[in-house]
Every structure is written in structure tokens, then in C-alpha cells.
PDB file of N, CA and C in Angstrom:
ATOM      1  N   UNK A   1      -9.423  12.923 104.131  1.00  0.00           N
ATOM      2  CA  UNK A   1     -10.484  13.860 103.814  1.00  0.00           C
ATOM      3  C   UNK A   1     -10.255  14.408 102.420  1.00  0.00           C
ATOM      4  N   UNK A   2     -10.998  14.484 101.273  1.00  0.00           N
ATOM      5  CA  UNK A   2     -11.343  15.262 100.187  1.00  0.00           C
ATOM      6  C   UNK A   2     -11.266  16.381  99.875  1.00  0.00           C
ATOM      7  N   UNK A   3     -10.562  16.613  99.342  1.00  0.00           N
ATOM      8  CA  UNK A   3     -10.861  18.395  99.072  1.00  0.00           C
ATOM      9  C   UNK A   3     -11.039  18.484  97.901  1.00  0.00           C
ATOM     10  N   UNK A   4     -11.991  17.341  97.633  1.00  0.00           N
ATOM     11  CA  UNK A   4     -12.845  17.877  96.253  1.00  0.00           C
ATOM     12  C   UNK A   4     -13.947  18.610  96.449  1.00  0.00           C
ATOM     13  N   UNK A   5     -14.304  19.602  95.492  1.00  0.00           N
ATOM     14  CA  UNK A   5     -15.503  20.349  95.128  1.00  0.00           C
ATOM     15  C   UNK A   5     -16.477  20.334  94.259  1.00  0.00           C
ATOM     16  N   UNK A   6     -17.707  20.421  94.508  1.00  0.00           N
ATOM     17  CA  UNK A   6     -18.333  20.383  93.393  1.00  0.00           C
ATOM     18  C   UNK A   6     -19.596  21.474  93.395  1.00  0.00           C
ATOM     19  N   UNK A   7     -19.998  21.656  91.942  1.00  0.00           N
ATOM     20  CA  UNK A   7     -20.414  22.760  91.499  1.00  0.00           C
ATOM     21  C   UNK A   7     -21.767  22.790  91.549  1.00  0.00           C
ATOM     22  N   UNK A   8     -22.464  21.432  91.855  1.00  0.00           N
ATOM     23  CA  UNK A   8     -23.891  21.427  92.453  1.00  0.00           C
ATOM     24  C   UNK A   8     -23.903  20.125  93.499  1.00  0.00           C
ATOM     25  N   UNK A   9     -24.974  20.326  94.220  1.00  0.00           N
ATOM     26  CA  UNK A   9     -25.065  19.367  95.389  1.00  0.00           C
ATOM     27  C   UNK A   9     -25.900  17.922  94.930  1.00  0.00           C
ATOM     28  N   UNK A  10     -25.235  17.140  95.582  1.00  0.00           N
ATOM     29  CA  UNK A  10     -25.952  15.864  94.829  1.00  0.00           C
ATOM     30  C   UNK A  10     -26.724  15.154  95.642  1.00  0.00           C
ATOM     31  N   UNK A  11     -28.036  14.806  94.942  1.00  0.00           N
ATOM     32  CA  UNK A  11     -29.258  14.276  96.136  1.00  0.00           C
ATOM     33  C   UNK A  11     -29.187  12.694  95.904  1.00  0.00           C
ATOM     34  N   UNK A  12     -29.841  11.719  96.563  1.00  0.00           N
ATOM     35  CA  UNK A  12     -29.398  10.637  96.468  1.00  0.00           C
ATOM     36  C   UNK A  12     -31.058   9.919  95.461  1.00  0.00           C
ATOM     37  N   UNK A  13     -30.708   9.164  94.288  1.00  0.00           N
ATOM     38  CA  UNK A  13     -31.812   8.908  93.324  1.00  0.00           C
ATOM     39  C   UNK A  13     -31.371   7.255  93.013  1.00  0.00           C
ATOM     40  N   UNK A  14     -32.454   6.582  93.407  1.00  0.00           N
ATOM     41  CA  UNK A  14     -31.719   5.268  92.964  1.00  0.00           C
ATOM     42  C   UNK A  14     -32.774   4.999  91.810  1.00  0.00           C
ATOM     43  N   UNK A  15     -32.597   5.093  90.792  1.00  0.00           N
ATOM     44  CA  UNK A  15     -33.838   5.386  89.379  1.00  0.00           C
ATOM     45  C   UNK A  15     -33.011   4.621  88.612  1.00  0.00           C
ATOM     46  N   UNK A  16     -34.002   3.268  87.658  1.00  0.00           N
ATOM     47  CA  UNK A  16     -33.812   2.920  86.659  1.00  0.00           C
ATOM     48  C   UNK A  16     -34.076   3.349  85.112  1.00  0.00           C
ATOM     49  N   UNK A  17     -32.649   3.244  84.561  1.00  0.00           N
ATOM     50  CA  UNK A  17     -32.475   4.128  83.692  1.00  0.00           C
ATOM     51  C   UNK A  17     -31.631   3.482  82.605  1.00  0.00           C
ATOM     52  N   UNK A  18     -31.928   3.820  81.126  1.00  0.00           N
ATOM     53  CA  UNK A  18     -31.333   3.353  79.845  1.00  0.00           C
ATOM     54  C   UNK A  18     -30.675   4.338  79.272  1.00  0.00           C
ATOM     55  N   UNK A  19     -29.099   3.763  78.750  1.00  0.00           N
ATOM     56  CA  UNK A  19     -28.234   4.637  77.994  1.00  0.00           C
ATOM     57  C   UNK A  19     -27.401   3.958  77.370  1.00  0.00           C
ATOM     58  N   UNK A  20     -27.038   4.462  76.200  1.00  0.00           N
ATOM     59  CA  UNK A  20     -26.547   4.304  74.695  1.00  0.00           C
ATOM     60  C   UNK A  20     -25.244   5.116  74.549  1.00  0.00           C
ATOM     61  N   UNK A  21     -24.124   4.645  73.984  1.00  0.00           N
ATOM     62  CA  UNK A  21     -23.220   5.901  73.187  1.00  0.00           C
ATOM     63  C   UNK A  21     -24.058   6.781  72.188  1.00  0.00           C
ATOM     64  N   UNK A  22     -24.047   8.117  71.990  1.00  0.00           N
ATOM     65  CA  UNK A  22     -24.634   8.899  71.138  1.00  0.00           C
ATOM     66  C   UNK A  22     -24.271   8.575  69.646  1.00  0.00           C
ATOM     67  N   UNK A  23     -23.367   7.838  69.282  1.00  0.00           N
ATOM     68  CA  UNK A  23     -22.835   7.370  67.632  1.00  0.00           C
ATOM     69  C   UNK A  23     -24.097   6.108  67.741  1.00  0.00           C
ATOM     70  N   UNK A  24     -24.817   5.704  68.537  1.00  0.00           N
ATOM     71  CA  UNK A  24     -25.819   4.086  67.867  1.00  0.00           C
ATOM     72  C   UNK A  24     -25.101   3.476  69.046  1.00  0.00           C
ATOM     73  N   UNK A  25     -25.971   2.472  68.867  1.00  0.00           N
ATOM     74  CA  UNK A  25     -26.085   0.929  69.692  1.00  0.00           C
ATOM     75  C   UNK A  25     -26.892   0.841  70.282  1.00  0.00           C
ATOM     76  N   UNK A  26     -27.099  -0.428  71.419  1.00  0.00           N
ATOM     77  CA  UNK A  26     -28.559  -0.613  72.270  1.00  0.00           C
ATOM     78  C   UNK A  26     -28.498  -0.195  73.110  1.00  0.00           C
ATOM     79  N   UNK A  27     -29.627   0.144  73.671  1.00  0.00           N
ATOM     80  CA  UNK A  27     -29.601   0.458  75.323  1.00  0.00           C
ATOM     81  C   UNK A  27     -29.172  -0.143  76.138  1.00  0.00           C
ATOM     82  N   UNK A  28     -28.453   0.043  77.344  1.00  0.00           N
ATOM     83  CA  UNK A  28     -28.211  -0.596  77.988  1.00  0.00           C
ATOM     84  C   UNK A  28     -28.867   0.130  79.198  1.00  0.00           C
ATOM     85  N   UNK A  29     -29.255  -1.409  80.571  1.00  0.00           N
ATOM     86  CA  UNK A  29     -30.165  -1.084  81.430  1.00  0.00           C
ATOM     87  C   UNK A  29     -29.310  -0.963  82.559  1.00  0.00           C
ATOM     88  N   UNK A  30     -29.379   0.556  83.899  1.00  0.00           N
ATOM     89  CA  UNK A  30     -28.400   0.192  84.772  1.00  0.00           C
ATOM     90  C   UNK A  30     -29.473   1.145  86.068  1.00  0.00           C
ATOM     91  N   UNK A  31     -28.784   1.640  86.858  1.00  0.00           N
ATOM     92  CA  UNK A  31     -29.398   2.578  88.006  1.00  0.00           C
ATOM     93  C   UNK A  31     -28.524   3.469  88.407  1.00  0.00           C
ATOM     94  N   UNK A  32     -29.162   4.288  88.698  1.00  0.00           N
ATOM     95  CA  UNK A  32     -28.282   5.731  89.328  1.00  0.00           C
ATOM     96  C   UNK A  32     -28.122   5.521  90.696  1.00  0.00           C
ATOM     97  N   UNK A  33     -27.285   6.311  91.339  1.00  0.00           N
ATOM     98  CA  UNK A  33     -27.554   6.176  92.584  1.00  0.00           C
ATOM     99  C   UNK A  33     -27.333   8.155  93.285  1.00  0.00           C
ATOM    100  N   UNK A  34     -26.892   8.870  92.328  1.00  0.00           N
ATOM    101  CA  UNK A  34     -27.522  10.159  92.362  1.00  0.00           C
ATOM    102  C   UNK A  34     -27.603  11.272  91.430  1.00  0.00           C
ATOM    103  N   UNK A  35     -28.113  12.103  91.820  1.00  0.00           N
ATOM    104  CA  UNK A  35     -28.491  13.255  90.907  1.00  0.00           C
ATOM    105  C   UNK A  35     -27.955  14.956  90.929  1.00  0.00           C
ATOM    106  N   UNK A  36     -27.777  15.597  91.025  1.00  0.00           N
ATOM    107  CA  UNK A  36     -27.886  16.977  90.713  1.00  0.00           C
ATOM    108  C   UNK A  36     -28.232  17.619  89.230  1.00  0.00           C
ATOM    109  N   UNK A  37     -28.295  18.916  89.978  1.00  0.00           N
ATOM    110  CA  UNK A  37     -28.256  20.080  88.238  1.00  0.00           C
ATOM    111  C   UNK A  37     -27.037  19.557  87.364  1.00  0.00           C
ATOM    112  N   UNK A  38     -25.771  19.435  87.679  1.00  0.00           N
ATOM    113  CA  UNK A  38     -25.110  19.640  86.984  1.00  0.00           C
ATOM    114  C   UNK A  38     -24.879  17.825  86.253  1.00  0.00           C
ATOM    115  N   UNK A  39     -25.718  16.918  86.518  1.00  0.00           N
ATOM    116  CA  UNK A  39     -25.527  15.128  86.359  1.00  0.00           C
ATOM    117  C   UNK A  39     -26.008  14.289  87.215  1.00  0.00           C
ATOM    118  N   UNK A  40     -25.251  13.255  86.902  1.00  0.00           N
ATOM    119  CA  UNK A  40     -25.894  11.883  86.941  1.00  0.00           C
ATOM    120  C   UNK A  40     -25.039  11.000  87.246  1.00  0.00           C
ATOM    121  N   UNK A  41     -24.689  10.057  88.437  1.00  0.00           N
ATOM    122  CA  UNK A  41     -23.835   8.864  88.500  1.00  0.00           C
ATOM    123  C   UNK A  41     -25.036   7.528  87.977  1.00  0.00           C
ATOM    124  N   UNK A  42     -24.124   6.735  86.795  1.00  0.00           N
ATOM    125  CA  UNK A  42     -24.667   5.784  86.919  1.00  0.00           C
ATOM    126  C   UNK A  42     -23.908   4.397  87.632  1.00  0.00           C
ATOM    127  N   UNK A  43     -24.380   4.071  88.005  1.00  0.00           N
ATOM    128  CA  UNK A  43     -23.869   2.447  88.846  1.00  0.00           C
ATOM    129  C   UNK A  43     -23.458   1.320  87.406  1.00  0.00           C
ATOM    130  N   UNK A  44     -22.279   0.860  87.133  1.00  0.00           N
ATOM    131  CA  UNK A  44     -21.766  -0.062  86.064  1.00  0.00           C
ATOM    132  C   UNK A  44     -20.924  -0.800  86.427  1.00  0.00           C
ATOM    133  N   UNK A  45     -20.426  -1.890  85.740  1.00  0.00           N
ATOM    134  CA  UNK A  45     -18.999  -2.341  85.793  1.00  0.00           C
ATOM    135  C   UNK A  45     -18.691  -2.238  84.205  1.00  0.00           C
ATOM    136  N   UNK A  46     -19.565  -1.633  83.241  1.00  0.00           N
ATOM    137  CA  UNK A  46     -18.535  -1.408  81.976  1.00  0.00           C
ATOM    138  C   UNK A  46     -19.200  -0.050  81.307  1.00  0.00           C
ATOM    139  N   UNK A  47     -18.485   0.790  81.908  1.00  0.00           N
ATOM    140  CA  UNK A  47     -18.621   2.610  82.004  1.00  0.00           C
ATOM    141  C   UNK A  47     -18.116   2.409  80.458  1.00  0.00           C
ATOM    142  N   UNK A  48     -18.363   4.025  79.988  1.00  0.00           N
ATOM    143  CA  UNK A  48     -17.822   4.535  78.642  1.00  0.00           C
ATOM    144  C   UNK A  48     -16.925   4.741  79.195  1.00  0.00           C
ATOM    145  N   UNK A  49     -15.779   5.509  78.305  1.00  0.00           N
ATOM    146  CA  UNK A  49     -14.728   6.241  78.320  1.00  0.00           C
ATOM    147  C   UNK A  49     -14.720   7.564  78.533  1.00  0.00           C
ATOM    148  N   UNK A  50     -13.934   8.424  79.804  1.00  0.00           N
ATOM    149  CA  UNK A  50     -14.448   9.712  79.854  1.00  0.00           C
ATOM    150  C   UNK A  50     -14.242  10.056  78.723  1.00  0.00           C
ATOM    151  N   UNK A  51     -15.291  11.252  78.081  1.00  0.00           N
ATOM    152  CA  UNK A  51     -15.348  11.788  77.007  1.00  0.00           C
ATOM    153  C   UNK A  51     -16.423  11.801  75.871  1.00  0.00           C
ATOM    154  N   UNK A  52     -16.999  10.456  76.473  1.00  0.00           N
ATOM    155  CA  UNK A  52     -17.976   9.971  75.505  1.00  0.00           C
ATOM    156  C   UNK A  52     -19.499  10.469  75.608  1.00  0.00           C
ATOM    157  N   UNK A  53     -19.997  10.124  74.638  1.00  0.00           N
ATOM    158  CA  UNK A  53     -21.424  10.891  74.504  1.00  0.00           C
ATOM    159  C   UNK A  53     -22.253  10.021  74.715  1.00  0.00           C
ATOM    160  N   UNK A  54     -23.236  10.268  75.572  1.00  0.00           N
ATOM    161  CA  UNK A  54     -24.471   9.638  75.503  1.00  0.00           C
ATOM    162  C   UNK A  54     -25.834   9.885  75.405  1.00  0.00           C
ATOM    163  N   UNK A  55     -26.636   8.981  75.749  1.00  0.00           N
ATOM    164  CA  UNK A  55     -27.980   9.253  75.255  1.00  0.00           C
ATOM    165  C   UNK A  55     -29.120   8.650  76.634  1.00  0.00           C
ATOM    166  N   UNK A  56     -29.466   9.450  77.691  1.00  0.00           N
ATOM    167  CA  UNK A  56     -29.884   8.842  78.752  1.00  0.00           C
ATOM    168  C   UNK A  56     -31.674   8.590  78.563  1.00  0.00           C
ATOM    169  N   UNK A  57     -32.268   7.702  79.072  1.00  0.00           N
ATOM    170  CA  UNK A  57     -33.688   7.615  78.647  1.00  0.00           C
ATOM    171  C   UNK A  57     -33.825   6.927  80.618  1.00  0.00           C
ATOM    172  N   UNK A  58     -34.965   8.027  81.063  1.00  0.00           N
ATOM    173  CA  UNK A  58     -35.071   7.690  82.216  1.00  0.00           C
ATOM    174  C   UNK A  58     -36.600   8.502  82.540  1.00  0.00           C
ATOM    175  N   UNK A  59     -37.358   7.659  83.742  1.00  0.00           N
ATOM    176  CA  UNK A  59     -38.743   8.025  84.336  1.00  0.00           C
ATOM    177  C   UNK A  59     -38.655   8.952  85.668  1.00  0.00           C
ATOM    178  N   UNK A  60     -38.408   9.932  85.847  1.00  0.00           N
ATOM    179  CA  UNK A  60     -38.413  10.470  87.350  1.00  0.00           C
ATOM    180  C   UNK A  60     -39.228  10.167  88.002  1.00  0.00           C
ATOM    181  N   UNK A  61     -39.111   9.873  89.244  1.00  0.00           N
ATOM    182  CA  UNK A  61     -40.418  10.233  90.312  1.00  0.00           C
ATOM    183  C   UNK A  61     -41.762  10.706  89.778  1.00  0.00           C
ATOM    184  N   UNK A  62     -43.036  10.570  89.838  1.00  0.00           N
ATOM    185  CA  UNK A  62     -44.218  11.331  89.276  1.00  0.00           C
ATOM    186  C   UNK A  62     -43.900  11.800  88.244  1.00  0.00           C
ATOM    187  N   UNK A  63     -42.888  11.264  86.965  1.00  0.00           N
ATOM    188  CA  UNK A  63     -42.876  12.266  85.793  1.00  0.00           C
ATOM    189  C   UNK A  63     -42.813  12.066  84.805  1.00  0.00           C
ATOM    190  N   UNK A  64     -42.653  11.917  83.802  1.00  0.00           N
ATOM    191  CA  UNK A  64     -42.968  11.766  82.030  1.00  0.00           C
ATOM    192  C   UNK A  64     -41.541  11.103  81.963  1.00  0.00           C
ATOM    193  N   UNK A  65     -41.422   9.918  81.148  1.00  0.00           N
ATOM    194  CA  UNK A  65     -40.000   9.968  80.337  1.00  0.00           C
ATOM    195  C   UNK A  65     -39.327  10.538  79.811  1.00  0.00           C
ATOM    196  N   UNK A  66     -37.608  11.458  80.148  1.00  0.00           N
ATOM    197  CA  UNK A  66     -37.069  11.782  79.478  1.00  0.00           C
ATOM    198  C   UNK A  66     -36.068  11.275  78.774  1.00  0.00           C
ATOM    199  N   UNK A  67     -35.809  11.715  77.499  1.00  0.00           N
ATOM    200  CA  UNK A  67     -34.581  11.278  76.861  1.00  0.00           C
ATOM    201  C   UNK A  67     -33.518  12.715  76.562  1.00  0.00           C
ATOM    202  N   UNK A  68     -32.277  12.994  77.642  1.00  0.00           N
ATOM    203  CA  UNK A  68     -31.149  13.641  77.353  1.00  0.00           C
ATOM    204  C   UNK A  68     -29.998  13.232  77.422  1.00  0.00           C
ATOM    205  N   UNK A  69     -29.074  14.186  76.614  1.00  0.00           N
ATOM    206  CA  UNK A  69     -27.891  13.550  76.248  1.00  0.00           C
ATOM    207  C   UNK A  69     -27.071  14.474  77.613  1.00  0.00           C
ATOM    208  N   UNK A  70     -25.807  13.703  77.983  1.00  0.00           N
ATOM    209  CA  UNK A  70     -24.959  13.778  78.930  1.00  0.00           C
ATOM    210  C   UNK A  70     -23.018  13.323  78.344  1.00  0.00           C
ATOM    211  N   UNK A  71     -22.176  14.239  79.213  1.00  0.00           N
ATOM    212  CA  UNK A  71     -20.726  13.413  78.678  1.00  0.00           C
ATOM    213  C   UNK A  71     -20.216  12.558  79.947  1.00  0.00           C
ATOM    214  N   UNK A  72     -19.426  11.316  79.677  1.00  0.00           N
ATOM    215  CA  UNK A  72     -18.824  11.085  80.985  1.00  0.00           C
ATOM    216  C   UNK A  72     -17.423  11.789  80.961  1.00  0.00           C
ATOM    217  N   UNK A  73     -17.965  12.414  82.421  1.00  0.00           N
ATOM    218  CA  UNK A  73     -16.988  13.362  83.198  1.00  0.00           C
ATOM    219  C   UNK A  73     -15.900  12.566  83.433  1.00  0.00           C
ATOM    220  N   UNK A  74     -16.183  11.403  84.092  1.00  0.00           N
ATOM    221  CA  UNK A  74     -15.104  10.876  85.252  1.00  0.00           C
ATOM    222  C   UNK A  74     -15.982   9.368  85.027  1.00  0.00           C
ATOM    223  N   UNK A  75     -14.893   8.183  85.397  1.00  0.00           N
ATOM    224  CA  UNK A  75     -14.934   6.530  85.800  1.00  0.00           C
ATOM    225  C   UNK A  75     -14.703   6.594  86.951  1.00  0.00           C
ATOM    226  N   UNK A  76     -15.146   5.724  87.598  1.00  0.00           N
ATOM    227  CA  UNK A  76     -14.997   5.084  88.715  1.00  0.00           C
ATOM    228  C   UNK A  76     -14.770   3.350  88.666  1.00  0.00           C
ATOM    229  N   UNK A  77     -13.847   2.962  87.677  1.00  0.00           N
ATOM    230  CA  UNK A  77     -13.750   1.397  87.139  1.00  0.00           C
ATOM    231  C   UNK A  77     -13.755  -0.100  88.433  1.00  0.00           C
ATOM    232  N   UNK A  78     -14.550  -0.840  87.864  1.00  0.00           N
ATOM    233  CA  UNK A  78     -14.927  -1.942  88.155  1.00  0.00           C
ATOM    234  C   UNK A  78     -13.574  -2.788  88.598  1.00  0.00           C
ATOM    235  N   UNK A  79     -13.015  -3.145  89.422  1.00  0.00           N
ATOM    236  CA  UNK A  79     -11.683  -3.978  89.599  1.00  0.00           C
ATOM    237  C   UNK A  79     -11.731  -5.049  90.288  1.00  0.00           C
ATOM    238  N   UNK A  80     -12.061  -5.957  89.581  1.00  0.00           N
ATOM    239  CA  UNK A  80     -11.874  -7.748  90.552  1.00  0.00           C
ATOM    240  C   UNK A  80     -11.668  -7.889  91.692  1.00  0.00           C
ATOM    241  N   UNK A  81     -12.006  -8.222  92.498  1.00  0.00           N
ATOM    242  CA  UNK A  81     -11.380  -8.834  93.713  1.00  0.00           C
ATOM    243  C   UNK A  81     -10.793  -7.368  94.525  1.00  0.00           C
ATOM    244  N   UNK A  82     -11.207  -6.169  93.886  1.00  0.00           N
ATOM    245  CA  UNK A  82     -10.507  -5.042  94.626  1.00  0.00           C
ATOM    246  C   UNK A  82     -12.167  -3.984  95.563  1.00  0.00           C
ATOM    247  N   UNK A  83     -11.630  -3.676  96.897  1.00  0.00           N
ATOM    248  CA  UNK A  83     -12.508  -3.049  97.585  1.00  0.00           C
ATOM    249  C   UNK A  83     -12.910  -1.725  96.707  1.00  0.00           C
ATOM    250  N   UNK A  84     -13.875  -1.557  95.674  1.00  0.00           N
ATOM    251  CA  UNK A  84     -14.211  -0.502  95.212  1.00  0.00           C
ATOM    252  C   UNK A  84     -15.694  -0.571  95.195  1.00  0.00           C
ATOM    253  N   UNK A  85     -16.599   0.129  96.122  1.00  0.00           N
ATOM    254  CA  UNK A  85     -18.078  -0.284  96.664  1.00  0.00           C
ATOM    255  C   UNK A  85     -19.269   0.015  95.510  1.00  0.00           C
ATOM    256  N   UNK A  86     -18.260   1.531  94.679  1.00  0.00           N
ATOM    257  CA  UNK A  86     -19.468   2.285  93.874  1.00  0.00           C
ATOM    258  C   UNK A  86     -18.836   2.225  92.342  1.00  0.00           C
ATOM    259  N   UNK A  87     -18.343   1.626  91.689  1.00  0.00           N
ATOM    260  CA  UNK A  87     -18.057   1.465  90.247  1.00  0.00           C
ATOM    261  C   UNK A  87     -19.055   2.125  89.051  1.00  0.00           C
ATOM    262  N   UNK A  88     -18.991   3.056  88.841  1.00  0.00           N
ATOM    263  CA  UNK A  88     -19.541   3.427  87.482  1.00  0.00           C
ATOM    264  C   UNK A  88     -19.128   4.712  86.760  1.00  0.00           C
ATOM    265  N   UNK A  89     -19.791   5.559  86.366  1.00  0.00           N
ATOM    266  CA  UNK A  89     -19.425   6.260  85.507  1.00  0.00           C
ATOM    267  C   UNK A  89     -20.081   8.152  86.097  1.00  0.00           C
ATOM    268  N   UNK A  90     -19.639   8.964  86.104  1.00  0.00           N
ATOM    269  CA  UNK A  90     -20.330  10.310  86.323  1.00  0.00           C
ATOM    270  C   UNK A  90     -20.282  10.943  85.290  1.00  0.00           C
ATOM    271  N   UNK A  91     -21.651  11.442  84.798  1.00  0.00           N
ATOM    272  CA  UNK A  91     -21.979  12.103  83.980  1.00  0.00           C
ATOM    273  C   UNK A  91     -22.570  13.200  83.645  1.00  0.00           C
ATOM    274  N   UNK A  92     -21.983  13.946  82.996  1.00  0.00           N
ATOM    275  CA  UNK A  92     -22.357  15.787  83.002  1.00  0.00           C
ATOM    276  C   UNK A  92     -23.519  16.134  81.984  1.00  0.00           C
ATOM    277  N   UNK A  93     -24.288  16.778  82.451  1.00  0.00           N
ATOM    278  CA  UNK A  93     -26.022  16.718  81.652  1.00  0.00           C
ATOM    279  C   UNK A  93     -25.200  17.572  80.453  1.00  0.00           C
ATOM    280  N   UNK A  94     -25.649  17.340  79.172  1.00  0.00           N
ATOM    281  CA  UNK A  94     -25.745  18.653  78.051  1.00  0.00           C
ATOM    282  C   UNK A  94     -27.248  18.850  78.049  1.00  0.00           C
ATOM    283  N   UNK A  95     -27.886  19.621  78.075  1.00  0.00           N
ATOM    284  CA  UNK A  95     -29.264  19.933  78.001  1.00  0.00           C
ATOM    285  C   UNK A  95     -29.696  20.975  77.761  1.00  0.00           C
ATOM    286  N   UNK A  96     -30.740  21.054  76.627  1.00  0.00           N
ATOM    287  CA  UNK A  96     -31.022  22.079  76.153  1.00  0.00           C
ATOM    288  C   UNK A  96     -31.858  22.997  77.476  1.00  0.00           C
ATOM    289  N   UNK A  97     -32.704  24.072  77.695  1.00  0.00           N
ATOM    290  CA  UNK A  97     -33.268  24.972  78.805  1.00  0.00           C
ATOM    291  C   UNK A  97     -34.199  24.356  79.094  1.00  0.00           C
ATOM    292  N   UNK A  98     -35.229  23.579  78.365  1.00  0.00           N
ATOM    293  CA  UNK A  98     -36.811  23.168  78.560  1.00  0.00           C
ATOM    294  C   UNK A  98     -36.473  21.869  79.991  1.00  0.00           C
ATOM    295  N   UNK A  99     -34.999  20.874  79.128  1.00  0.00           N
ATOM    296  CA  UNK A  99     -34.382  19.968  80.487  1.00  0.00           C
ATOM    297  C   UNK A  99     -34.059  20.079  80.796  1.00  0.00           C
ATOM    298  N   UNK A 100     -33.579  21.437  81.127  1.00  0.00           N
ATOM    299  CA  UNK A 100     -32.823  22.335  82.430  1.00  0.00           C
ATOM    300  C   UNK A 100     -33.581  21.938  83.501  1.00  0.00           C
ATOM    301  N   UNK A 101     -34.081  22.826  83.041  1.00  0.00           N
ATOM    302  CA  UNK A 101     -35.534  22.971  84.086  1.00  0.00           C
ATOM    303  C   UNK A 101     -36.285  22.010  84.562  1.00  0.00           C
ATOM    304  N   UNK A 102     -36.542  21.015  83.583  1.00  0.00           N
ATOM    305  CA  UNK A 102     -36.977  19.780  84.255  1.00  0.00           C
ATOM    306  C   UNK A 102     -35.911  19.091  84.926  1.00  0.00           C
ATOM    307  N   UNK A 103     -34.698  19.101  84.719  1.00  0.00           N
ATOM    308  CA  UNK A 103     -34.009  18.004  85.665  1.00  0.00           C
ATOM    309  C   UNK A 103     -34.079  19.049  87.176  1.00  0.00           C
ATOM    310  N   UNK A 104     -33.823  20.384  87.623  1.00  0.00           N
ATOM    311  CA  UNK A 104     -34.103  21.495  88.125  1.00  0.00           C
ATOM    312  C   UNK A 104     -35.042  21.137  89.227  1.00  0.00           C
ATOM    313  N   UNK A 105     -35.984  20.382  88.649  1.00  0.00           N
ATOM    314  CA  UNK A 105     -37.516  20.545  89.515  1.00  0.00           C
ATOM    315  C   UNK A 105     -37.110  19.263  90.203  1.00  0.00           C
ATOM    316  N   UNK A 106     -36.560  18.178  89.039  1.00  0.00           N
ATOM    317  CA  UNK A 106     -36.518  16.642  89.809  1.00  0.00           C
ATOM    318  C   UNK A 106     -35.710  17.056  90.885  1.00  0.00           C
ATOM    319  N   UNK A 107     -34.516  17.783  90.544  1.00  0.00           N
ATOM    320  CA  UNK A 107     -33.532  17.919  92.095  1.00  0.00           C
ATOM    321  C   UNK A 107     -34.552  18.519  93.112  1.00  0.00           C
ATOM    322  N   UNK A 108     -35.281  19.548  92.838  1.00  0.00           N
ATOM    323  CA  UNK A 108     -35.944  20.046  94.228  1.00  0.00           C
ATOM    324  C   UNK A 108     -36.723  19.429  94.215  1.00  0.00           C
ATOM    325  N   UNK A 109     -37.446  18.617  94.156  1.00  0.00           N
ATOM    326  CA  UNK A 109     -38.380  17.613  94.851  1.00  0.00           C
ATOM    327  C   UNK A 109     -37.963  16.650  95.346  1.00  0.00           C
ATOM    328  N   UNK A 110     -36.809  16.135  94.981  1.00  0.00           N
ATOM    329  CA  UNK A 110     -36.052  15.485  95.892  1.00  0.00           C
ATOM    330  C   UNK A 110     -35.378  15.367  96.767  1.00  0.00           C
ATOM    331  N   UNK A 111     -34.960  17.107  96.721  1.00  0.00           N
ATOM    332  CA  UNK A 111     -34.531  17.660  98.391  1.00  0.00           C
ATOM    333  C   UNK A 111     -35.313  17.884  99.136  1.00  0.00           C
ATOM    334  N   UNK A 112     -36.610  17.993  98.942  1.00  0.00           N
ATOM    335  CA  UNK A 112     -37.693  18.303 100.011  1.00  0.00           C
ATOM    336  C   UNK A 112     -38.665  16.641 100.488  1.00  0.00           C
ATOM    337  N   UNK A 113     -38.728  15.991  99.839  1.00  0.00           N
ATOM    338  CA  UNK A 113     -38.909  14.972  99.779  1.00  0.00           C
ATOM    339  C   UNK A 113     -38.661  13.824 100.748  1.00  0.00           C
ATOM    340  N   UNK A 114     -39.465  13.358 101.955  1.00  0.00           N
ATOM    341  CA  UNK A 114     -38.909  12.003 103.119  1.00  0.00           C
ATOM    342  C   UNK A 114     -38.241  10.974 102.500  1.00  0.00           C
ATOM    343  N   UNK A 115     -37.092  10.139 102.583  1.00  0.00           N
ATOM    344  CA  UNK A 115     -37.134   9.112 101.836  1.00  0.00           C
ATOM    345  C   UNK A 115     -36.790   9.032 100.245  1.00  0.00           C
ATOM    346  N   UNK A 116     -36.297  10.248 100.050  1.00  0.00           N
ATOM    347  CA  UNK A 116     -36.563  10.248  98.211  1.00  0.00           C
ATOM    348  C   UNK A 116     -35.065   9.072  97.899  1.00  0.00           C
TER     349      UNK A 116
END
């Protein structure tokens, strides 16, 4: 059992989504598999390095494209031939108030939500 904690509750979002290191390069295309206020897991087998900056470009449910930047918190690394089910990367929103609030709304509509 875990006795980890965490500082917001995470809803389950399987959303396709594009992200970049914040220094340049291309997008790269991957999926989440959840969400809260406080981030974002994305699903990978070649995560940044915790620490690194990025640049997320993603469509919510019923909603406009956003583009915000996020750090990775924590890896969850990809290992050959080893039982590891969820490999990718968790990532902590930086966001200015206006995408506060909008990521805010995506979480509660997705807790109220059948099926989200």
C-alpha cells in the first residue's frame, strides 16, 4: 500500500495531446491518461528529464485549444521486457490564472461527467 499523497485529485482523461521542450523542437504526439488542477500524466516511452520545461498544446472535451507550459515532476521510465504497465512522464501545470481556471472547469466537468 502507498502512502503517497497528493495535493489534487486526479480524474481519468485519455486526450490527445502535443508537447515540445520549452528551449524549441517539434511536437511530439502522445495521450494522457489523467488530469487534475495541479497536472497532467502523459503516456511515453521517451519522457523528458524531471525538471524540464515544456510546452503542452491540447483540445479538451467541448473546448478551444490550449497551449500551456508545465515541468516534469516525476518519470515513470519505459524498461524492456520489464512489467511496467504505465510509462511516462507527470507533469506539474505552470499557468498563468485565465488557465487556471480553464484547466479548473476541465477537471469539474469531468468529475461530474458518465464515462468521461
Amino acid at each position: 500500500m502507498s502512502s503517497e499523497k497528493r495535493a489534487y485529485e486526479r480524474k481519468p482523461l485519455r486526450l490527445e495531446l502535443n508537447y515540445r521542450h520549452a528551449e524549441g523542437g517539434n511536437f511530439l504526439f502522445e495521450y494522457s491518461s489523467n488530469i487534475s488542477h495541479g497536472g497532467i500524466f502523459i503516456e511515453t516511452q521517451h519522457p523528458l528529464p524531471e525538471g524540464a520545461t515544456l510546452v503542452l498544446r491540447f483540445t479538451p472535451p467541448g473546448g478551444d485549444e490550449l497551449e500551456v507550459e508545465g515541468v516534469v515532476a516525476w518519470v515513470n521510465p519505459w524498461r524492456e521486457g520489464a512489467d511496467n504497465p504505465n510509462p511516462g512522464m507527470g507533469i506539474k501545470w505552470e499557468l498563468e490564472e485565465a488557465q487556471r481556471e480553464i484547466i479548473a472547469s476541465i477537471v469539474k466537468a469531468i468529475a461530474i461527467l458518465p464515462d468521461a
